[in-house]
C-alpha atoms as a PDB file:
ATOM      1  CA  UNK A   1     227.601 110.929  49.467  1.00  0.00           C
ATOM      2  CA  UNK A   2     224.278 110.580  48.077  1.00  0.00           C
ATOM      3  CA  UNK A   3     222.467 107.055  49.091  1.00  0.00           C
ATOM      4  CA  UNK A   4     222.293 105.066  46.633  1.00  0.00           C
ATOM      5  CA  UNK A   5     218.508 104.111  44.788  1.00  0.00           C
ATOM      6  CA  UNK A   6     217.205 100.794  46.174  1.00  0.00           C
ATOM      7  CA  UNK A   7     217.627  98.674  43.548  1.00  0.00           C
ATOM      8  CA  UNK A   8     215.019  97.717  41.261  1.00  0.00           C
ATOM      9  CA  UNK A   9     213.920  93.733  41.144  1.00  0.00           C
ATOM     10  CA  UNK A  10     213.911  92.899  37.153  1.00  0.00           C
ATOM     11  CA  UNK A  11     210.351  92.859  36.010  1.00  0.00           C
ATOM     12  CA  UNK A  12     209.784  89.371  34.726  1.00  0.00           C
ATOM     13  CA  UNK A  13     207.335  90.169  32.032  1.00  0.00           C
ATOM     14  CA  UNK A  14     208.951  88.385  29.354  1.00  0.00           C
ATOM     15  CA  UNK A  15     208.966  85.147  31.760  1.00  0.00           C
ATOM     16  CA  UNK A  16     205.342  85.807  32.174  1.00  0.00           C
ATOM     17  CA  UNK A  17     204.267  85.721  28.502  1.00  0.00           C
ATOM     18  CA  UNK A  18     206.605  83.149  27.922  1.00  0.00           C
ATOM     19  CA  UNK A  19     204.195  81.137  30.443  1.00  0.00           C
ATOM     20  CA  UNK A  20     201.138  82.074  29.248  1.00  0.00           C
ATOM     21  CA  UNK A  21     202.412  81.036  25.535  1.00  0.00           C
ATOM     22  CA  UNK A  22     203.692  77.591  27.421  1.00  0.00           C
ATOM     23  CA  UNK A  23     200.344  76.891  29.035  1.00  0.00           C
ATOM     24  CA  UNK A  24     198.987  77.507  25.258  1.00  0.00           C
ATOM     25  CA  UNK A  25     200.990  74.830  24.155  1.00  0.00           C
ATOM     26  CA  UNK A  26     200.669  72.415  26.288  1.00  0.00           C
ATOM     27  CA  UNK A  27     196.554  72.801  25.376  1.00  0.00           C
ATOM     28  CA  UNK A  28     197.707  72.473  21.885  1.00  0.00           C
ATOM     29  CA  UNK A  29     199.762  69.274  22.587  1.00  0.00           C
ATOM     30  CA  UNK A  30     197.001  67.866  24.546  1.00  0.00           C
ATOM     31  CA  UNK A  31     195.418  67.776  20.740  1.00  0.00           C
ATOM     32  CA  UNK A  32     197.405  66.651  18.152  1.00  0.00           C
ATOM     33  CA  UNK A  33     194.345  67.174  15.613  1.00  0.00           C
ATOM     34  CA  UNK A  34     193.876  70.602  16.472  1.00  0.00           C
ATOM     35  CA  UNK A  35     191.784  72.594  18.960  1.00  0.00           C
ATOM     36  CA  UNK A  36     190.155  75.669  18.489  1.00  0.00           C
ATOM     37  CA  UNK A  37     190.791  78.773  19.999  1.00  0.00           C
ATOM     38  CA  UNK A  38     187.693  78.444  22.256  1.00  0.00           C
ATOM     39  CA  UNK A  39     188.783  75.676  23.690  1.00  0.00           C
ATOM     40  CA  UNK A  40     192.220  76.714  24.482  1.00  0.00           C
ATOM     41  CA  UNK A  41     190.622  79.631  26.268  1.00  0.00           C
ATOM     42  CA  UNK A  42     188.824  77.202  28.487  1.00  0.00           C
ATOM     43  CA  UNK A  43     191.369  75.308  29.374  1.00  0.00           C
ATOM     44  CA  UNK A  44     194.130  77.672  30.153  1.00  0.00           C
ATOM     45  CA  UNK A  45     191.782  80.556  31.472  1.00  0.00           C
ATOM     46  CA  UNK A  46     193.600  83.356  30.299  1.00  0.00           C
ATOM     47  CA  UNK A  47     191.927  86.540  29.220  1.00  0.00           C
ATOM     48  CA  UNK A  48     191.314  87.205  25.672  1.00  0.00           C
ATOM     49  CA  UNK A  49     194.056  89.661  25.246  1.00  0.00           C
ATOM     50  CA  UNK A  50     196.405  87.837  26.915  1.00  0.00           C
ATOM     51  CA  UNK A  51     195.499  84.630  24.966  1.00  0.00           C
ATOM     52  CA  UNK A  52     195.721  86.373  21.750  1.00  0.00           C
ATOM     53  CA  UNK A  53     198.916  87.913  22.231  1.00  0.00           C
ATOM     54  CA  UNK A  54     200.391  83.840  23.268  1.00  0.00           C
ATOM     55  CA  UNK A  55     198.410  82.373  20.083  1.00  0.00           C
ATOM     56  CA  UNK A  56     200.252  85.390  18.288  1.00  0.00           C
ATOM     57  CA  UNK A  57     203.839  84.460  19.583  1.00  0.00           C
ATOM     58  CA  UNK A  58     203.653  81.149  19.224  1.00  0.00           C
ATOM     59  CA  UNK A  59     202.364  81.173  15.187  1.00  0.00           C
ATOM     60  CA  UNK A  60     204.926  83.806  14.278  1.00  0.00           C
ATOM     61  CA  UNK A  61     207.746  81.517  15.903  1.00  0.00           C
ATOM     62  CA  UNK A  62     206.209  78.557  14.347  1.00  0.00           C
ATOM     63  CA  UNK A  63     205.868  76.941  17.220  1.00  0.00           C
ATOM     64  CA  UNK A  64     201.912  76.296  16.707  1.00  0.00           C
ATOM     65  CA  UNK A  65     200.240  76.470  12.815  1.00  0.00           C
ATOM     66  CA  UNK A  66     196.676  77.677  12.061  1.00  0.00           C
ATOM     67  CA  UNK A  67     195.018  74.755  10.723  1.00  0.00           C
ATOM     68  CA  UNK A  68     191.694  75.836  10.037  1.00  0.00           C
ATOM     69  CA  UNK A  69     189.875  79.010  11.111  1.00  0.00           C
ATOM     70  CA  UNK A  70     190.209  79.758  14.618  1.00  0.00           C
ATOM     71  CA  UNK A  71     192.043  76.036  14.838  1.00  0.00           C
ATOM     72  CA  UNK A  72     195.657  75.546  16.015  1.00  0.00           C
ATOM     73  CA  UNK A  73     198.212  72.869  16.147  1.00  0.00           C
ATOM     74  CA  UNK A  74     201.740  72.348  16.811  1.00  0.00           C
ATOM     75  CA  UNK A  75     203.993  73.990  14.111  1.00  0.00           C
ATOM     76  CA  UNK A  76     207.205  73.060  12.215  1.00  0.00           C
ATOM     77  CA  UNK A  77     209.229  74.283  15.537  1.00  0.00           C
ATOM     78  CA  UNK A  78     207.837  72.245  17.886  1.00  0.00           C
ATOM     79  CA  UNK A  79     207.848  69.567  16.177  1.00  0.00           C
ATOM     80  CA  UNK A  80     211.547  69.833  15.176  1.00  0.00           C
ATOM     81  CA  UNK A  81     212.150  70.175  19.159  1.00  0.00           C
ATOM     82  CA  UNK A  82     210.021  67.638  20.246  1.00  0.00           C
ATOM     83  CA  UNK A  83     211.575  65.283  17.680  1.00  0.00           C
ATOM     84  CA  UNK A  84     215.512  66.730  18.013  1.00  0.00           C
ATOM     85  CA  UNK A  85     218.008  64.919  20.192  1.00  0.00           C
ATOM     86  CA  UNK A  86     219.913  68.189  20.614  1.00  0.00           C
ATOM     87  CA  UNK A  87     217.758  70.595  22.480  1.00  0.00           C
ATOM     88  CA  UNK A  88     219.407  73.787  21.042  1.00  0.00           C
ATOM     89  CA  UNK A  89     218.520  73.135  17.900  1.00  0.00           C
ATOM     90  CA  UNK A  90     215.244  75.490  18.057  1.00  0.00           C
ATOM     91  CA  UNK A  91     217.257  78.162  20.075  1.00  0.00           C
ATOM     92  CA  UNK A  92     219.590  78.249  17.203  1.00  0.00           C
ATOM     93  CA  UNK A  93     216.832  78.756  14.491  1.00  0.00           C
ATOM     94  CA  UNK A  94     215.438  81.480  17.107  1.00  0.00           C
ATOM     95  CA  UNK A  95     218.099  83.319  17.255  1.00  0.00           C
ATOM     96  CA  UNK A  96     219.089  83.422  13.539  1.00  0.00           C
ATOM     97  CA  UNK A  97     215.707  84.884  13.113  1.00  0.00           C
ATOM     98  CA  UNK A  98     216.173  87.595  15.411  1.00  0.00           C
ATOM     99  CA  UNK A  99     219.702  88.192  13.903  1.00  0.00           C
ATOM    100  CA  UNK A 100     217.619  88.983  10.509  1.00  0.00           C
ATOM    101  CA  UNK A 101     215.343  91.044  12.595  1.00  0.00           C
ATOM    102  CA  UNK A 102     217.684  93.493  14.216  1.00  0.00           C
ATOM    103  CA  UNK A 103     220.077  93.250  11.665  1.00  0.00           C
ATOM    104  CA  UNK A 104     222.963  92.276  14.000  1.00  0.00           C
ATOM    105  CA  UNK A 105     224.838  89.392  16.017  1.00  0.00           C
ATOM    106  CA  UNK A 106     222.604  88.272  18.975  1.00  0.00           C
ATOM    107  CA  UNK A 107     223.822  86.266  21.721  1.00  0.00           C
ATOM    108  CA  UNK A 108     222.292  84.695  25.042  1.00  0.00           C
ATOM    109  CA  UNK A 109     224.548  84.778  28.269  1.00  0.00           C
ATOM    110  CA  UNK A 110     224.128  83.749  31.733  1.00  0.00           C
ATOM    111  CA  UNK A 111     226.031  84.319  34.908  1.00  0.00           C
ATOM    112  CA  UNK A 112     226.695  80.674  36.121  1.00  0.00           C
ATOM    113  CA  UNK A 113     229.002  79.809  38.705  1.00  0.00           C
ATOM    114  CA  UNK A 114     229.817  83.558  39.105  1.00  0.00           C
ATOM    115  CA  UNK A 115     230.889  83.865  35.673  1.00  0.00           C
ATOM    116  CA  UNK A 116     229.965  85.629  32.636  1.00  0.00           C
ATOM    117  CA  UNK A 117     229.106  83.034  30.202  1.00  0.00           C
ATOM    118  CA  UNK A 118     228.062  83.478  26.706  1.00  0.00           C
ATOM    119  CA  UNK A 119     226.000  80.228  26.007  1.00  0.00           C
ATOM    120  CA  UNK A 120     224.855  80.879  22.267  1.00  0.00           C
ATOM    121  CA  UNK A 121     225.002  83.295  19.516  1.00  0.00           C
ATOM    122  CA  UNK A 122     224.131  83.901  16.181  1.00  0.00           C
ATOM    123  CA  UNK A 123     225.885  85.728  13.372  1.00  0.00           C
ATOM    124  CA  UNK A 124     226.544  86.447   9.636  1.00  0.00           C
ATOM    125  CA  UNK A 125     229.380  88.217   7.246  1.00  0.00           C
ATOM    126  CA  UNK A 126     226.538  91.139   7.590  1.00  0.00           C
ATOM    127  CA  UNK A 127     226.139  91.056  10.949  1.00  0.00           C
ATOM    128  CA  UNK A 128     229.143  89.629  12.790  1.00  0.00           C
ATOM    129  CA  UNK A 129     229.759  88.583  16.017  1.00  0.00           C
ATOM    130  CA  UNK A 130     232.008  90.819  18.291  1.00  0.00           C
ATOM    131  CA  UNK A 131     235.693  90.902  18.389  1.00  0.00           C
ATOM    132  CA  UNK A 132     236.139  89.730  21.962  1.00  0.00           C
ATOM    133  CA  UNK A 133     239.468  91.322  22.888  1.00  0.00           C
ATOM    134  CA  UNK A 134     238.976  90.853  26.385  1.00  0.00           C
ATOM    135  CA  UNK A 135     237.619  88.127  27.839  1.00  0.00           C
ATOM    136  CA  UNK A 136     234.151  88.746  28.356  1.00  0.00           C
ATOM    137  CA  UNK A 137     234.109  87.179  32.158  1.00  0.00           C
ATOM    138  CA  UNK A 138     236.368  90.653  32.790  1.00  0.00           C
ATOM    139  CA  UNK A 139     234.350  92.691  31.011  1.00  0.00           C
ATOM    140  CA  UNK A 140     230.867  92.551  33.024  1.00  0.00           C
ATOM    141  CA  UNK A 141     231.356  96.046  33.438  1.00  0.00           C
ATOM    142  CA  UNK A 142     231.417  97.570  30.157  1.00  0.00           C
ATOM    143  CA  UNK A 143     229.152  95.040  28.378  1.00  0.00           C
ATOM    144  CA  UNK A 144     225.399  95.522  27.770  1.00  0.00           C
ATOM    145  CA  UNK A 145     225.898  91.324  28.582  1.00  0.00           C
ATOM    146  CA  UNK A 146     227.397  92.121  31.370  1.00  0.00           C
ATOM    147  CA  UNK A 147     225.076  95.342  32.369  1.00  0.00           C
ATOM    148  CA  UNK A 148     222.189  92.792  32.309  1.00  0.00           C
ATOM    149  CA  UNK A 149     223.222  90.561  33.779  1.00  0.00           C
ATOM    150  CA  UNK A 150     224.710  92.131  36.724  1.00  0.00           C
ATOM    151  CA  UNK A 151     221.238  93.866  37.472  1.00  0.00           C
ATOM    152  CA  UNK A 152     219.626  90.932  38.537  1.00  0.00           C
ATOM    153  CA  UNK A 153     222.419  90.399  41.087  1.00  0.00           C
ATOM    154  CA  UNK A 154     221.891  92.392  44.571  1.00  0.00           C
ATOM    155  CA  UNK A 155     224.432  94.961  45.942  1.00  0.00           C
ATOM    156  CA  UNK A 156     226.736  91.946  48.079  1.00  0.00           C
ATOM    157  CA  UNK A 157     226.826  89.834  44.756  1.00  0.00           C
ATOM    158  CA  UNK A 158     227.728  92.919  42.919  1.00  0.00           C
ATOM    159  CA  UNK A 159     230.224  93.899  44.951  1.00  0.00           C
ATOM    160  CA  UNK A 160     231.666  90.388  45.382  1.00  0.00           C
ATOM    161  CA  UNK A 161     231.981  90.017  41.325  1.00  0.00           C
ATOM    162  CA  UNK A 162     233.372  93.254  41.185  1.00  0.00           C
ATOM    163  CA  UNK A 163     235.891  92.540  43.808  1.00  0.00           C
ATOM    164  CA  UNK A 164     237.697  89.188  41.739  1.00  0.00           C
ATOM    165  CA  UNK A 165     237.447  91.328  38.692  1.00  0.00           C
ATOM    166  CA  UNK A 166     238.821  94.569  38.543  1.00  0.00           C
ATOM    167  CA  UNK A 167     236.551  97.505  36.642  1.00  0.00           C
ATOM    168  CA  UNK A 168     239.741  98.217  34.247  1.00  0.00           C
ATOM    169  CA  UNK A 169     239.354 101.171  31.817  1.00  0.00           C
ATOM    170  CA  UNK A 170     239.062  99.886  28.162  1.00  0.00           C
ATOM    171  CA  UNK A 171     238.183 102.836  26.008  1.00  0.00           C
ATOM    172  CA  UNK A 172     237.660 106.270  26.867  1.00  0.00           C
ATOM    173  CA  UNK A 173     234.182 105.321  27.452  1.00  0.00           C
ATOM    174  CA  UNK A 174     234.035 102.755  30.368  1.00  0.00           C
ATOM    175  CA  UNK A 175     232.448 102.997  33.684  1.00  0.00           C
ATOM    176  CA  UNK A 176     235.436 102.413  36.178  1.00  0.00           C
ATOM    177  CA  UNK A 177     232.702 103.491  39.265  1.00  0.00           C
ATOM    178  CA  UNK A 178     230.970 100.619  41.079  1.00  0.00           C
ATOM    179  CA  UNK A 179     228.622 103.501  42.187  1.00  0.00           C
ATOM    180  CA  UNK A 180     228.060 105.286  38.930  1.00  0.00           C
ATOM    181  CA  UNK A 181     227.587 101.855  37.485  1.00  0.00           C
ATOM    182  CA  UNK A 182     225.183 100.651  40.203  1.00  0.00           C
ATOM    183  CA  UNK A 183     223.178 103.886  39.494  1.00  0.00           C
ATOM    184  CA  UNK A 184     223.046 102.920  35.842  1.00  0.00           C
ATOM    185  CA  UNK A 185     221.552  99.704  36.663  1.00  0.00           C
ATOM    186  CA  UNK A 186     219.096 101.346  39.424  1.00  0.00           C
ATOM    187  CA  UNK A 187     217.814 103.772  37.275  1.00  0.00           C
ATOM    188  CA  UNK A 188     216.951 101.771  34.298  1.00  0.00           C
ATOM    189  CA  UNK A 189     213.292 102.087  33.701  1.00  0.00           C
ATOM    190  CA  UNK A 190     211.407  97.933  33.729  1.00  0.00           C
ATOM    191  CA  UNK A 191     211.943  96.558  30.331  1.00  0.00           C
ATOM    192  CA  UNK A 192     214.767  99.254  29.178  1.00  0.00           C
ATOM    193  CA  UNK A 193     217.438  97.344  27.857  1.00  0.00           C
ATOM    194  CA  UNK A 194     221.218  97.603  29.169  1.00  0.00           C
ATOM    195  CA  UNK A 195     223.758  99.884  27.057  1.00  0.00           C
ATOM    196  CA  UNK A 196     227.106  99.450  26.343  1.00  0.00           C
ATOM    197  CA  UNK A 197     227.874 102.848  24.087  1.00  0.00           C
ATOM    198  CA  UNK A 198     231.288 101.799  23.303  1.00  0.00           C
ATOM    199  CA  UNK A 199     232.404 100.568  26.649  1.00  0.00           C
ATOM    200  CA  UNK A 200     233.686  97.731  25.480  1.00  0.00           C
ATOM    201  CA  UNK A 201     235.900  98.450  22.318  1.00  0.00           C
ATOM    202  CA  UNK A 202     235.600 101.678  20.155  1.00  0.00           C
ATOM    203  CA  UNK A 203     233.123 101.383  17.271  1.00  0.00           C
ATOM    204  CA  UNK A 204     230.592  98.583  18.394  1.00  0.00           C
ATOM    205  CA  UNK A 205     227.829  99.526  20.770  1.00  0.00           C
ATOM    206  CA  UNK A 206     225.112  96.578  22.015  1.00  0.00           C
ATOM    207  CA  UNK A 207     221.874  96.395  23.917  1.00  0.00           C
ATOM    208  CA  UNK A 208     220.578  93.391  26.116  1.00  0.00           C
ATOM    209  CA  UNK A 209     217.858  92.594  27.549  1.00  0.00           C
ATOM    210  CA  UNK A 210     217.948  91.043  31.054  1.00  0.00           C
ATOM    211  CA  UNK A 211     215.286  86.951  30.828  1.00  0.00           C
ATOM    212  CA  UNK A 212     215.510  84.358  33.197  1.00  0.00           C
ATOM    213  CA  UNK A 213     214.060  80.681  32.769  1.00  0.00           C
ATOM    214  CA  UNK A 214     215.587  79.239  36.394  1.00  0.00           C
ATOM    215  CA  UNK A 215     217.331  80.494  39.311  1.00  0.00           C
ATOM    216  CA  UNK A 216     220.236  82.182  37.407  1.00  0.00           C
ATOM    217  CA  UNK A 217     220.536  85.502  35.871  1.00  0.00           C
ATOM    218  CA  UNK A 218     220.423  85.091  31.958  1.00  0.00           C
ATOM    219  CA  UNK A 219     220.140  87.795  28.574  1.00  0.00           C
ATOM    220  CA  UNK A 220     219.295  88.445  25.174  1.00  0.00           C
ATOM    221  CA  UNK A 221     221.822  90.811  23.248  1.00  0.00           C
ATOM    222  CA  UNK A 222     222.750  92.015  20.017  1.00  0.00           C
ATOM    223  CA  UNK A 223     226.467  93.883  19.128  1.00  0.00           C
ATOM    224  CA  UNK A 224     226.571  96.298  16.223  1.00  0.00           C
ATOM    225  CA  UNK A 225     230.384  97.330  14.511  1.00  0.00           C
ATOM    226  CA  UNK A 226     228.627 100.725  14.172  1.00  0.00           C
ATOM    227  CA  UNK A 227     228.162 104.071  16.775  1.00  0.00           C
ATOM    228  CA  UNK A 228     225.367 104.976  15.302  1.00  0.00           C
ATOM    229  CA  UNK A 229     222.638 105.726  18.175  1.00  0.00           C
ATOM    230  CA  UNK A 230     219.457 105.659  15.752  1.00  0.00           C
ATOM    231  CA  UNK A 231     220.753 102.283  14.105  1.00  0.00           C
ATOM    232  CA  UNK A 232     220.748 101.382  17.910  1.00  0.00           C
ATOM    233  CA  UNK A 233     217.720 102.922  19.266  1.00  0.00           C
ATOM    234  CA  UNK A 234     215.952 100.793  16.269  1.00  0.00           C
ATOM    235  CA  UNK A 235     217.692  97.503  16.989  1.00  0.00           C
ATOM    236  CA  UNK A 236     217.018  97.387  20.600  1.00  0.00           C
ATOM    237  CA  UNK A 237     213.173  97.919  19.860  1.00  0.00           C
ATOM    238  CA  UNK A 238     213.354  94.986  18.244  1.00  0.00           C
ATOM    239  CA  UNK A 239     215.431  93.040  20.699  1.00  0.00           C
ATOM    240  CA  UNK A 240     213.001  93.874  23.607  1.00  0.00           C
ATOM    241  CA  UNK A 241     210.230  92.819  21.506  1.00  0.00           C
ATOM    242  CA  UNK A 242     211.093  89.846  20.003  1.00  0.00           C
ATOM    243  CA  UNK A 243     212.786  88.227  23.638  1.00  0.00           C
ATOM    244  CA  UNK A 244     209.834  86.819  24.601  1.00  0.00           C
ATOM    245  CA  UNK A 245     210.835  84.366  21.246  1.00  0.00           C
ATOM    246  CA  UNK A 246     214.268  83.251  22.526  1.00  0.00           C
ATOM    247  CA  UNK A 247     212.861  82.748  26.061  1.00  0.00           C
ATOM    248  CA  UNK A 248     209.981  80.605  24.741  1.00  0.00           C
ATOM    249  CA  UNK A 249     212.963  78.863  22.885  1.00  0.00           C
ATOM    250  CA  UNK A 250     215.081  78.342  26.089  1.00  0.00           C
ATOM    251  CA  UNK A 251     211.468  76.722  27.995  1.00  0.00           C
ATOM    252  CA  UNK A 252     210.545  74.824  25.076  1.00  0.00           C
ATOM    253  CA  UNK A 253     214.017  73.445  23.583  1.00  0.00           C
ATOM    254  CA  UNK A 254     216.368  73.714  26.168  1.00  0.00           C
ATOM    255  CA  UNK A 255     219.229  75.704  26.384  1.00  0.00           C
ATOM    256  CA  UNK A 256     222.333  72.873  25.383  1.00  0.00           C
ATOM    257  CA  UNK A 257     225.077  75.463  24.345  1.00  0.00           C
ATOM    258  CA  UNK A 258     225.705  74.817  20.660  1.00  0.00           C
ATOM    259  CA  UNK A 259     228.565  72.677  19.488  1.00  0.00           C
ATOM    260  CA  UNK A 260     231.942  74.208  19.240  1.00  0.00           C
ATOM    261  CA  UNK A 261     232.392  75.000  15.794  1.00  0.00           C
ATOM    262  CA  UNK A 262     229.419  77.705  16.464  1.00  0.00           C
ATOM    263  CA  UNK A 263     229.982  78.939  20.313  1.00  0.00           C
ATOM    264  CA  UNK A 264     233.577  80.197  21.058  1.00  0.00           C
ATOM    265  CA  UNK A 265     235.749  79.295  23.314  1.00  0.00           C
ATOM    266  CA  UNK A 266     235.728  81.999  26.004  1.00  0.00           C
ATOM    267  CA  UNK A 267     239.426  82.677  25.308  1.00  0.00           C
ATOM    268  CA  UNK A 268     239.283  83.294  21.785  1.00  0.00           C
ATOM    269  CA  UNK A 269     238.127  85.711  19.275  1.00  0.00           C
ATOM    270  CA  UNK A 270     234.190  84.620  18.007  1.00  0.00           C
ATOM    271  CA  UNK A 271     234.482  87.581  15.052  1.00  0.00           C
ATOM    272  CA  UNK A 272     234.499  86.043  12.156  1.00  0.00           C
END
């Protein structure tokens, strides 16, 4: 048998222009009345690229305002988090934006306590949430949630998850391999997001994208009730894009998973 391809550490780029955008903001809470862009380039030090692309996050998520030329404050967001007793509350409005944005249900997961967990989502009548058939905790293997989050595990703590949960065969489609699966993960090029080309149930495919804000493996995802690989392709632009935005959402707001009327219970069906 062929040896298997070292796997590949997840590139933490989204993590690292979360931070930039975070040390940003804490410049721009330093000054309630505004500070200008000089200014914030003195005190955080970052280049002028990587400044601009932070200043340009953090306006389009609203989380800082222009105020005058070259002058920024905090915006609507941040305020509304700062000022929120729930912390999830700017996570939620996140994540109904990027609903809009790809045009489907997004979720975030994370694999806590050995489990697949989804934590939050988002949906619409236009873009609803999966039918979850099978509990997604069983499912790790023929989810793009599960896909991403897996590939920040190593090879024992693959192996182990694998082992109290059985790679079971639910379409025609599923990877039933722990080595064709591992290769999957191994091979994925930095920033590629996971697949899950109806694995999961027939007719919905879904991308994620594998973030991390503490020692635990977490993801951005989106489901679609439509095979359609451009309609994919298109979505999971976005998705990788914009999850710099739900990251800086987790940092800034927290990551309280939303009351129970909006997050299922793991048991039940969340399509609505």
């Amino acid at each position: 048998m062929a040896k298997r391809p070292k796997r590949q550490q997840p590139v933490n780029t989204h993590l690292e222009s979360a931070q930039r955008a975070l040390r940003v903001l804490e410049v721009i809470h330093r000054h309630p009345g505004g500070v200008s862009r000089t200014q914030i380039a003195r005190e955080t030090g970052l280049p002028q690229l990587y400044l601009a692309h932070a200043i340009e996050h953090l306006v389009r998520t609203q989380l800082a305002a222009q105020v005058a030329p070259g002058v920024y404050a905090a915006g609507s967001s941040l305020k509304l988090a700062g000022n929120s007793r729930q912390g999830g509350v700017l996570l939620r409005e996140t994540l109904a934006f990027l609903r809009d944005a790809v045009g489907a249900a997004v979720y975030v997961a994370s694999y806590t306590d050995g489990e697949v967990s989804i934590t939050q989502y988002a949906d619409s009548p236009t873009a609803p949430a999966v039918h979850e058939w099978v509990d997604f905790r069983e499912a790790a293997h023929a989810s793009a949630v599960g896909k991403a989050l897996l590939v920040q595990l190593d090879d024992h703590e693959r192996r182990e998850h694998l082992g109290r949960h059985r790679m079971e065969a639910f379409t025609p489609h599923t990877i039933t391999s722990p080595d064709v699966l591992f290769t999957e993960l191994d091979t994925r090029h930095p920033g590629e997001p996971l697949l899950d080309l109806q694995e999961y149930t027939l007719g919905t495919v879904c991308a994620a994208v594998p973030i991390r804000t503490g020692t635990e493996p977490e993801c951005v995802a989106l489901s679609l009730p439509s095979p359609d690989p451009h309609k994919l392709q298109q979505a999971a632009r976005v998705l990788r894009n914009e999850a710099i935005a739900v990251l800086l959402a987790l940092l800034v707001g927290g990551s309280n998973p939303a009351p129970p009327s909006q997050v299922g219970d793991p048991r039940v069906v969340i399509h609505r």
